[in-house]
N, C-alpha and C. Protein backbone atom coordinates (compact mmCIF):
# COMPACT_ATOMS: atom_id res chain seq x y z
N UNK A 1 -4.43 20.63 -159.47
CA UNK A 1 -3.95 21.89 -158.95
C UNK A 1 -5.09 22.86 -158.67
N UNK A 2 -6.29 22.39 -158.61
CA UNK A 2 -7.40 23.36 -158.60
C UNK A 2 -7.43 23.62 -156.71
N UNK A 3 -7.24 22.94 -156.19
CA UNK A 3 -6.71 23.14 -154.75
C UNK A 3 -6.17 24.45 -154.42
N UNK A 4 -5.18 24.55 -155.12
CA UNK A 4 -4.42 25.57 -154.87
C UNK A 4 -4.53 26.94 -155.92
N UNK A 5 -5.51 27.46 -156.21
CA UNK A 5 -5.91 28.38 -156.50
C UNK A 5 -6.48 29.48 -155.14
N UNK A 6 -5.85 30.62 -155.62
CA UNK A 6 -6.10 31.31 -154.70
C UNK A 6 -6.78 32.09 -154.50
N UNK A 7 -8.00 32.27 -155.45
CA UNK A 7 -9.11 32.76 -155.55
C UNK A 7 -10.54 31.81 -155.40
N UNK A 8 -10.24 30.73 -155.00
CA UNK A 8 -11.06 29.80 -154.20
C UNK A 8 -11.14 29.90 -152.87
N UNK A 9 -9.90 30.57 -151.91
CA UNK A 9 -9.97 30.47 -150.49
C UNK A 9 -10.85 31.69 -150.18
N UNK A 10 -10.69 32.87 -150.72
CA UNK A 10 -12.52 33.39 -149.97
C UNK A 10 -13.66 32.58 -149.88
N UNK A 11 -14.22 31.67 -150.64
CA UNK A 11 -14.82 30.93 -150.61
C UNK A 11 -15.04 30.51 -150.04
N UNK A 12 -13.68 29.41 -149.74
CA UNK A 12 -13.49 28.51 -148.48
C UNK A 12 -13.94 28.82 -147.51
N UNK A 13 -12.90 30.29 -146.95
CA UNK A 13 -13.52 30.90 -145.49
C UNK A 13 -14.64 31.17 -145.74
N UNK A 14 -15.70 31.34 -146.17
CA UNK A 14 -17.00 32.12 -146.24
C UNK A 14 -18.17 30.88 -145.84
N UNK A 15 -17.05 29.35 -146.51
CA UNK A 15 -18.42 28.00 -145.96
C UNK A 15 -18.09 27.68 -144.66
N UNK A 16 -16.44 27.92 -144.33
CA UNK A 16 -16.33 27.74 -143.18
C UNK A 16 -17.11 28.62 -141.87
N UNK A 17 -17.06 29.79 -142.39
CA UNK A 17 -18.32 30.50 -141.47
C UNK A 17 -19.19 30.27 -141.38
N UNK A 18 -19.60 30.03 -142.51
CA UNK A 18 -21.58 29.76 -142.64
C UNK A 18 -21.65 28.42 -141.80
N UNK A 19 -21.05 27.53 -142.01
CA UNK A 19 -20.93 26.12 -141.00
C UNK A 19 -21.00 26.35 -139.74
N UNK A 20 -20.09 27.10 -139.32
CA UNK A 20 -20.67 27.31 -137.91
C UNK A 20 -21.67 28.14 -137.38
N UNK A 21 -22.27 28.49 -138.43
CA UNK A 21 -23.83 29.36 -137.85
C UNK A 21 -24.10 30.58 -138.26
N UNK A 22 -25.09 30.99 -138.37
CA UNK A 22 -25.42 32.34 -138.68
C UNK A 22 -26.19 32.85 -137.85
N UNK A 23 -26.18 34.15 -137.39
CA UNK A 23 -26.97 35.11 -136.57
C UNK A 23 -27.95 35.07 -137.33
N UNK A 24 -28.83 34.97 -136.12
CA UNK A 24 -30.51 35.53 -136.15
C UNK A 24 -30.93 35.83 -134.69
N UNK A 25 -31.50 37.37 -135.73
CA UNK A 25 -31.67 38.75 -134.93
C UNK A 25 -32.54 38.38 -133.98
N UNK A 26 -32.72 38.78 -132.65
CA UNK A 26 -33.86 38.39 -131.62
C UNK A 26 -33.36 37.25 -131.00
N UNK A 27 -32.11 36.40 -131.34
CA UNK A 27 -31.62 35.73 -130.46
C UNK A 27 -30.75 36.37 -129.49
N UNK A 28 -31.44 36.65 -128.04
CA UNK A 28 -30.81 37.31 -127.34
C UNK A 28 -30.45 36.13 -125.84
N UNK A 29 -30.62 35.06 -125.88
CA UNK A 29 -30.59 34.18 -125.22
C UNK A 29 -29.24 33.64 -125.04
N UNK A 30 -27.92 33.93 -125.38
CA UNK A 30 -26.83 33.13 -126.00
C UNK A 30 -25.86 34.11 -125.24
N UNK A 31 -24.62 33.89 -125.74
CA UNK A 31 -23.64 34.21 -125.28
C UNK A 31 -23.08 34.70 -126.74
N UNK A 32 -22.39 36.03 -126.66
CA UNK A 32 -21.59 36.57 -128.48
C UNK A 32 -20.67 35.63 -128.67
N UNK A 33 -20.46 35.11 -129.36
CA UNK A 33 -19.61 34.36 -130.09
C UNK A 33 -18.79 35.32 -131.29
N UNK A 34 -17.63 35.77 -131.20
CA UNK A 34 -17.66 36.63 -132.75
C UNK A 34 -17.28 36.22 -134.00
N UNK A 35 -17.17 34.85 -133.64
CA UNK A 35 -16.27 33.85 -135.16
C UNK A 35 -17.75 33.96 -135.61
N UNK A 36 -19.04 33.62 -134.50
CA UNK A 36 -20.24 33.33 -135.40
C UNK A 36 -20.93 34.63 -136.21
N UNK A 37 -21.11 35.88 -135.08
CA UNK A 37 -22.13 36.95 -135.60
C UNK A 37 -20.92 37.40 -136.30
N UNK A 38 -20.28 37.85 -135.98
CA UNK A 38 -19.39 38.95 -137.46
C UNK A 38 -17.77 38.12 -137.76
N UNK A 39 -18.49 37.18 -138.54
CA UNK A 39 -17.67 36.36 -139.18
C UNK A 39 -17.08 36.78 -140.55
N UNK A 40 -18.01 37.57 -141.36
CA UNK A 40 -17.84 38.19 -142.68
C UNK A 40 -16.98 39.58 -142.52
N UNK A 41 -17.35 40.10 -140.97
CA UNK A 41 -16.77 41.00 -141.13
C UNK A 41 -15.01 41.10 -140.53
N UNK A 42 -14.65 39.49 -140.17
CA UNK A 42 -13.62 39.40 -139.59
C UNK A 42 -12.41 38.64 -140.81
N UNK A 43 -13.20 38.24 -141.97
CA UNK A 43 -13.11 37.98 -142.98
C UNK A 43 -12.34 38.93 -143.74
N UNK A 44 -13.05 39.91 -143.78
CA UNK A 44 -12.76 40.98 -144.95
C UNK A 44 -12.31 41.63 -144.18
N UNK A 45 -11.93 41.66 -143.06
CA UNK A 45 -10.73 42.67 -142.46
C UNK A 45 -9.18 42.31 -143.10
N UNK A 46 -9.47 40.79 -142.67
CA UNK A 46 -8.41 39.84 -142.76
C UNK A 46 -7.66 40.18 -144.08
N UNK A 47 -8.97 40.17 -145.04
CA UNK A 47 -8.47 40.05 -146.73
C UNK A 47 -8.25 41.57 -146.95
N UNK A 48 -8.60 42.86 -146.25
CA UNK A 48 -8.00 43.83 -146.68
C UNK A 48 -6.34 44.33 -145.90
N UNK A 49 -6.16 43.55 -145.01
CA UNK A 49 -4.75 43.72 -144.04
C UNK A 49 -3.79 42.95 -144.87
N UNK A 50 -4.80 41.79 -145.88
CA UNK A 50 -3.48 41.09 -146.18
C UNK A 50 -2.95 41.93 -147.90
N UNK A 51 -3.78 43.28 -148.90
CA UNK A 51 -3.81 43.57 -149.50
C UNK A 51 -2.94 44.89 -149.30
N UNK A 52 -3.19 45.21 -148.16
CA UNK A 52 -2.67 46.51 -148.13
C UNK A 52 -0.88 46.03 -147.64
N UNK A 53 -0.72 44.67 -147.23
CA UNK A 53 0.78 44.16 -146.97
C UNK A 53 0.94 44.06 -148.29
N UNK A 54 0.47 43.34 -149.33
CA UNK A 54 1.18 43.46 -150.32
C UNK A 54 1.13 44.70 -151.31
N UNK A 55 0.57 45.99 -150.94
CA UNK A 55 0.72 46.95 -151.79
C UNK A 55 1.95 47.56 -151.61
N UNK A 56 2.34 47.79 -149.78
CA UNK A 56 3.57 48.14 -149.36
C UNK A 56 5.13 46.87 -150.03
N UNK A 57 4.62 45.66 -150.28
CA UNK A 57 5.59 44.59 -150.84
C UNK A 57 5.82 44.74 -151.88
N UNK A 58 4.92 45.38 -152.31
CA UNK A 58 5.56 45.68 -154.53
C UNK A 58 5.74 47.31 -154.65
N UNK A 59 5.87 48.14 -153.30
CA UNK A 59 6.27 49.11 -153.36
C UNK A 59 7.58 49.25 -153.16
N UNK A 60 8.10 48.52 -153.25
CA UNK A 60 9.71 48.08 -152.47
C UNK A 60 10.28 47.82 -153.97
């Protein structure tokens, strides 16, 4: 059951980003990708939209 712990999936998403690449600065040759350069920050949007749904869910 260690699978399904749910304080492992930040994690998860965080290797899944890093896998597909990391920005480095002065690469101006490319095309934006935004899963690649602001991956962390599409991350922690994610994980605060899904916090603030459940603050309104146990406000009920």
């Amino acid at each position: 059951m260690a699978g399904r712990n749910p304080l492992r999936w930040p994690g998860a998403w965080a290797d899944w980003f890093e896998m597909r690449g990391v920005y480095v600065p002065g690469e101006d040759n490319r095309v934006v990708d935004p899963w690649r350069d602001w991956g962390w920050l599409i991350l922690a949007w994610l994980a605060s939209l899904a916090v603030f749904i459940l603050l309104f869910a146990y406000a009920v």
